[in-house]
Protein backbone atom coordinates (compact mmCIF):
# COMPACT_ATOMS: atom_id res chain seq x y z
CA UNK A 1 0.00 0.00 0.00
CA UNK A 2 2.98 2.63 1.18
CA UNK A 3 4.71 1.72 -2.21
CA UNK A 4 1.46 2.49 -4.60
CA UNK A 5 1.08 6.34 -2.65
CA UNK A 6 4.93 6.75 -3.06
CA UNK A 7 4.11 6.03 -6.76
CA UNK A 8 1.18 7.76 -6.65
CA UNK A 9 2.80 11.52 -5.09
CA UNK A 10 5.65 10.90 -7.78
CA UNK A 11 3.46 11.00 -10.37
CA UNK A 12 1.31 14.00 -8.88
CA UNK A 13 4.30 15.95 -8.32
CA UNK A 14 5.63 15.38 -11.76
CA UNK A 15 1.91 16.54 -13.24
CA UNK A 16 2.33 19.80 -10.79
CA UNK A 17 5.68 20.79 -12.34
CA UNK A 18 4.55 21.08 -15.89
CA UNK A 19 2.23 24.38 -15.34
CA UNK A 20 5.30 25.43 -12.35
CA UNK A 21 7.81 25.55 -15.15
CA UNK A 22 5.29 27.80 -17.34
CA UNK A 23 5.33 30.58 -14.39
CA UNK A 24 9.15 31.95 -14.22
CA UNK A 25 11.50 32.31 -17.75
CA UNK A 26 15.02 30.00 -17.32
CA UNK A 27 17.86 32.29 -16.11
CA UNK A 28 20.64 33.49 -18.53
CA UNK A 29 22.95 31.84 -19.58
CA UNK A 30 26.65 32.55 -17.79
CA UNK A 31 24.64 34.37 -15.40
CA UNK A 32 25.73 34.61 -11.61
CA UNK A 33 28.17 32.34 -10.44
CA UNK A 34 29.61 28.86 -11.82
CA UNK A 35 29.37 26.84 -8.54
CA UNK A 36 26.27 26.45 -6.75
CA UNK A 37 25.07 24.00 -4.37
CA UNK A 38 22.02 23.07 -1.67
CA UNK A 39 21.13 21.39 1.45
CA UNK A 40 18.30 19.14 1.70
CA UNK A 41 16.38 16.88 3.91
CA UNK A 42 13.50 14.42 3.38
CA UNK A 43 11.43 11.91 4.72
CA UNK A 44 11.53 8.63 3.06
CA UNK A 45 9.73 5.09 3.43
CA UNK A 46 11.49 1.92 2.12
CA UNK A 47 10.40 -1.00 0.40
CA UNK A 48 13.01 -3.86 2.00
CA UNK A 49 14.52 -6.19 -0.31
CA UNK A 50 14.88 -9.04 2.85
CA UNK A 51 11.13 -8.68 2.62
CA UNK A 52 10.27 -12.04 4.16
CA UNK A 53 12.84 -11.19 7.25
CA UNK A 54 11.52 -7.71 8.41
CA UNK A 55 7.73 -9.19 8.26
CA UNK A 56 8.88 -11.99 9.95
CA UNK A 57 10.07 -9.30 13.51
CA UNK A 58 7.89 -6.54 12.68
CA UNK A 59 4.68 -7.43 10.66
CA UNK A 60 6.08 -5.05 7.64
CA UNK A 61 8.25 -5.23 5.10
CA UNK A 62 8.77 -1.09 4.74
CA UNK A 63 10.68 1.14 7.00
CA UNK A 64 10.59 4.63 7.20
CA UNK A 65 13.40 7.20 8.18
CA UNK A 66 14.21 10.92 7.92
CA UNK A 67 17.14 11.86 5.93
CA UNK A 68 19.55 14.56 4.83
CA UNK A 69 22.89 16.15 3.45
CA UNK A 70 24.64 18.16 0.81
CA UNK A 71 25.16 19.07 -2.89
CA UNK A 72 27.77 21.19 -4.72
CA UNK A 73 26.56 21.67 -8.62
CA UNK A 74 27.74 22.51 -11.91
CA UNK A 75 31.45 21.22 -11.14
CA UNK A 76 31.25 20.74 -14.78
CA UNK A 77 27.97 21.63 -16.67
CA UNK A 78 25.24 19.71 -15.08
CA UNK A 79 27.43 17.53 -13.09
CA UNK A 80 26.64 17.56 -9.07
CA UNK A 81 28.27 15.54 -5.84
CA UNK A 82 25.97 14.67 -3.13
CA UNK A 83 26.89 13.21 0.64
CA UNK A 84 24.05 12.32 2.54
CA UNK A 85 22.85 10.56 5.97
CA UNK A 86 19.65 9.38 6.88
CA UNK A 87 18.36 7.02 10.07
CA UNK A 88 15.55 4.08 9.63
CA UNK A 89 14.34 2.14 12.86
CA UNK A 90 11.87 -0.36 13.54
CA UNK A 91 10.22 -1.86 16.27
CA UNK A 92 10.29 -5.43 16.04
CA UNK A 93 10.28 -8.43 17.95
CA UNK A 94 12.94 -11.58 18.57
CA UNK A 95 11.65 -14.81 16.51
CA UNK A 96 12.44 -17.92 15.49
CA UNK A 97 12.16 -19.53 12.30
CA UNK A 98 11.61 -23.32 11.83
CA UNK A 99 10.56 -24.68 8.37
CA UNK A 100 9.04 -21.62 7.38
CA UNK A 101 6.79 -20.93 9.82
CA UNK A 102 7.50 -18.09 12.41
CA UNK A 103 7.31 -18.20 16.29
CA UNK A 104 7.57 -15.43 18.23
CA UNK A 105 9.76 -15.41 21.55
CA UNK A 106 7.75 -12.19 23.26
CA UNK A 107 11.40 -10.20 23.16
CA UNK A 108 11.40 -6.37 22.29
CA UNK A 109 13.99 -5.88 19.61
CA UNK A 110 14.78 -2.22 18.23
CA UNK A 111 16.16 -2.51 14.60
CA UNK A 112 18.27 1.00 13.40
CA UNK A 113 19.79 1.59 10.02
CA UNK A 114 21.80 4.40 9.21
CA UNK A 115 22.65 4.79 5.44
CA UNK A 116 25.74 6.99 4.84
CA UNK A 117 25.98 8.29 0.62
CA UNK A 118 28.66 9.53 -1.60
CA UNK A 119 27.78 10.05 -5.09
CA UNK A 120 27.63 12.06 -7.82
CA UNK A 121 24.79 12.54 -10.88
CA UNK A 122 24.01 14.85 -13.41
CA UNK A 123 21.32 18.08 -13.10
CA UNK A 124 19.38 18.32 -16.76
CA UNK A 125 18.35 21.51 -18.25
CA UNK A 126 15.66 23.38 -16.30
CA UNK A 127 12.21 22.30 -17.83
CA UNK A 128 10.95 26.08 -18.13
CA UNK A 129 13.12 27.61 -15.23
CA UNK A 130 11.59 26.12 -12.38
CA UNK A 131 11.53 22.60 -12.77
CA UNK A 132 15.19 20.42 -12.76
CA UNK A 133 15.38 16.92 -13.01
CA UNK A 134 18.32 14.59 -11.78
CA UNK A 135 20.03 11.20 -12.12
CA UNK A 136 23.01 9.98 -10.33
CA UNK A 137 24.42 6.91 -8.24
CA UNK A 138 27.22 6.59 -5.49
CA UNK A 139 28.89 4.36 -3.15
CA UNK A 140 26.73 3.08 0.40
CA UNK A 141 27.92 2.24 3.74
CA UNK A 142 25.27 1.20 5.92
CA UNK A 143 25.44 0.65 9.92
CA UNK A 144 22.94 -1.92 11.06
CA UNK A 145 21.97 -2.43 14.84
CA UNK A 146 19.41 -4.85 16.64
CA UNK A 147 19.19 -3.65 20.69
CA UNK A 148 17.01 -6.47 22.14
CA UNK A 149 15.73 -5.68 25.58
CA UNK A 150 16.21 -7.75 27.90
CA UNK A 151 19.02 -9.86 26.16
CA UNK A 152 22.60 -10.14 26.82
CA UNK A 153 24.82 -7.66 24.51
CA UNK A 154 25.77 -10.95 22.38
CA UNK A 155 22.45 -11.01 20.90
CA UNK A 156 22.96 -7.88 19.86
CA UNK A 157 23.90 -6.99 16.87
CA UNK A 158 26.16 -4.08 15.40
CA UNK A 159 27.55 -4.06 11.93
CA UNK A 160 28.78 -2.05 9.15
CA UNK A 161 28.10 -3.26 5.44
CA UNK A 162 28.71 -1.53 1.63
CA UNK A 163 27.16 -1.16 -1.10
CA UNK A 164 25.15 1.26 -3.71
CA UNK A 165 22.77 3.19 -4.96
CA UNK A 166 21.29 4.74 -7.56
CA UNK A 167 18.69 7.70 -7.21
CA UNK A 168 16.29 9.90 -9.11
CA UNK A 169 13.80 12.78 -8.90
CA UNK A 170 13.00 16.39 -9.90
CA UNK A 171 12.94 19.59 -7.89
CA UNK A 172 10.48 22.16 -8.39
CA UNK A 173 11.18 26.07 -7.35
CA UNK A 174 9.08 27.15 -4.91
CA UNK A 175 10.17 30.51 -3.73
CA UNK A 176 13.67 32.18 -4.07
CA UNK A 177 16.19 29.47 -2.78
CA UNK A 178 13.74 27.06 -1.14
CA UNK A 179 12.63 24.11 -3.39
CA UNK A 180 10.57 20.76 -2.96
CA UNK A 181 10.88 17.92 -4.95
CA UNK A 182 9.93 13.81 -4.93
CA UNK A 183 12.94 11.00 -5.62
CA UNK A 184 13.02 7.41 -5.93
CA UNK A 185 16.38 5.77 -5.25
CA UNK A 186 17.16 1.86 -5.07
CA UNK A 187 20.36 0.85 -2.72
CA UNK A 188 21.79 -2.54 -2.42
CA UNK A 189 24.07 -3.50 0.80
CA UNK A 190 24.94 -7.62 1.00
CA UNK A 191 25.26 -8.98 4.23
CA UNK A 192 27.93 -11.40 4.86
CA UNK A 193 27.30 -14.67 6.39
CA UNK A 194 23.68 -13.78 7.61
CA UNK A 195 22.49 -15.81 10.38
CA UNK A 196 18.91 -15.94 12.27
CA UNK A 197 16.41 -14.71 10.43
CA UNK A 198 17.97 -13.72 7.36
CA UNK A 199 19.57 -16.80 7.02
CA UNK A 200 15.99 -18.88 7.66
CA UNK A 201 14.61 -16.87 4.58
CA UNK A 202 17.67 -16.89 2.04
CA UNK A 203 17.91 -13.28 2.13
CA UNK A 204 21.06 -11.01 2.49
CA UNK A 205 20.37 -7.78 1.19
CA UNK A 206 19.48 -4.68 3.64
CA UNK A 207 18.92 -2.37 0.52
CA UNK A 208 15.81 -1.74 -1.24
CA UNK A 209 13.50 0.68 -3.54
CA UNK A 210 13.30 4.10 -1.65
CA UNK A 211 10.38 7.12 -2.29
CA UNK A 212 11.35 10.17 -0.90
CA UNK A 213 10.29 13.67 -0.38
CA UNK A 214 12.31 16.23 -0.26
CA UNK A 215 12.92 20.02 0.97
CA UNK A 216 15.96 22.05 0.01
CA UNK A 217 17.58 25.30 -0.36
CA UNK A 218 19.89 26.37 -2.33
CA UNK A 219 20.61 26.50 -5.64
């Protein structure tokens, strides 16, 4: 359901740009200066790729987070670089997993992930001065935590794993400096010799297809 309304305000923020773009004339060219950048934040929901897994502790396969970083543009033409951070957590519960079927243990369990980014992309043409879309992909390091109450620290788990992503989106000119805009970004981060749950359901990927909307300034 989450996934079809992130589709769904993509699409209506796309149709709302169109008659945006028709409102200001594109600047000139040359004008002001070469290097520009912004900072932005967003709020994001995530469909999981270990889908099976994060139903199996939390009932859901989607996480949602809050997000944020920086950009510095037109390092040559429309080319940008972009370092971000954002924080996903879940409340979820201890289980455990035998031939398929699920049984839960009655253990609080607090899963965090914390997505670092460094990438670049490329920043098209303005589609009638107020509307810019983007493309661009970068390098992922991902921290990954379960805090079970109750447990002993062993339990608990704290790890650092790499990857990617790739991202998209538009941003649409709202007034002066300030713009909002809607992305979609897919990230991929392989966990290494995954055990428990992960390991029940074949799956070893913490990445996943991301919808995000965003708020920046800058330019």
């Amino acid at each position: 359901m989450r996934v079809r309304v992130g589709v769904s305000v993509l699409a209506m923020v796309c149709a709302l740009a169109a008659p945006a773009a028709a409102q200001e004339p594109a600047p000139a060219a040359g004008s002001g200066p070469s290097l520009h950048g912004r900072v932005f934040g967003w709020g994001d929901f995530q469909q999981m790729s270990a889908r099976d897994s994060f139903e199996a502790v939390s009932g859901e396969s989607i996480v949602s987070g809050l997000g944020g970083g920086l950009e510095v543009h037109r390092l040559w033409r429309g080319v940008f670089l972009r370092g971000s951070i954002s924080r996903q957590s879940v409340a979820a519960e201890r289980v455990f997993v035998f031939d398929g079927s699920v049984f839960a243990l009655g253990i609080p369990l607090d899963v965090t992930m914390t997505p670092i980014e460094l990438g670049a992309g490329w920043r098209f043409g303005p589609l009638g001065g107020r509307v810019v879309p983007y493309i661009g992909a970068g390098a992922l390091w991902l921290g990954y935590r379960e805090d079970g109450a109750g447990t002993s620290s062993s339990e608990d788990v704290s790890e650092t794993y790499s990857g990617a992503t790739i991202f998209g989106g538009i941003d649409v000119s709202v007034w002066r400096f300030v713009s909002a805009g809607a992305e979609v970004a897919w990230r991929t981060a392989q966990v290494k010799d995954a055990g428990g749950v992960f390991e029940a359901f074949g799956e070893n990927n913490l990445g996943g297809i991301s919808f995000r909307l965003m708020l920046s300034v800058g330019k």
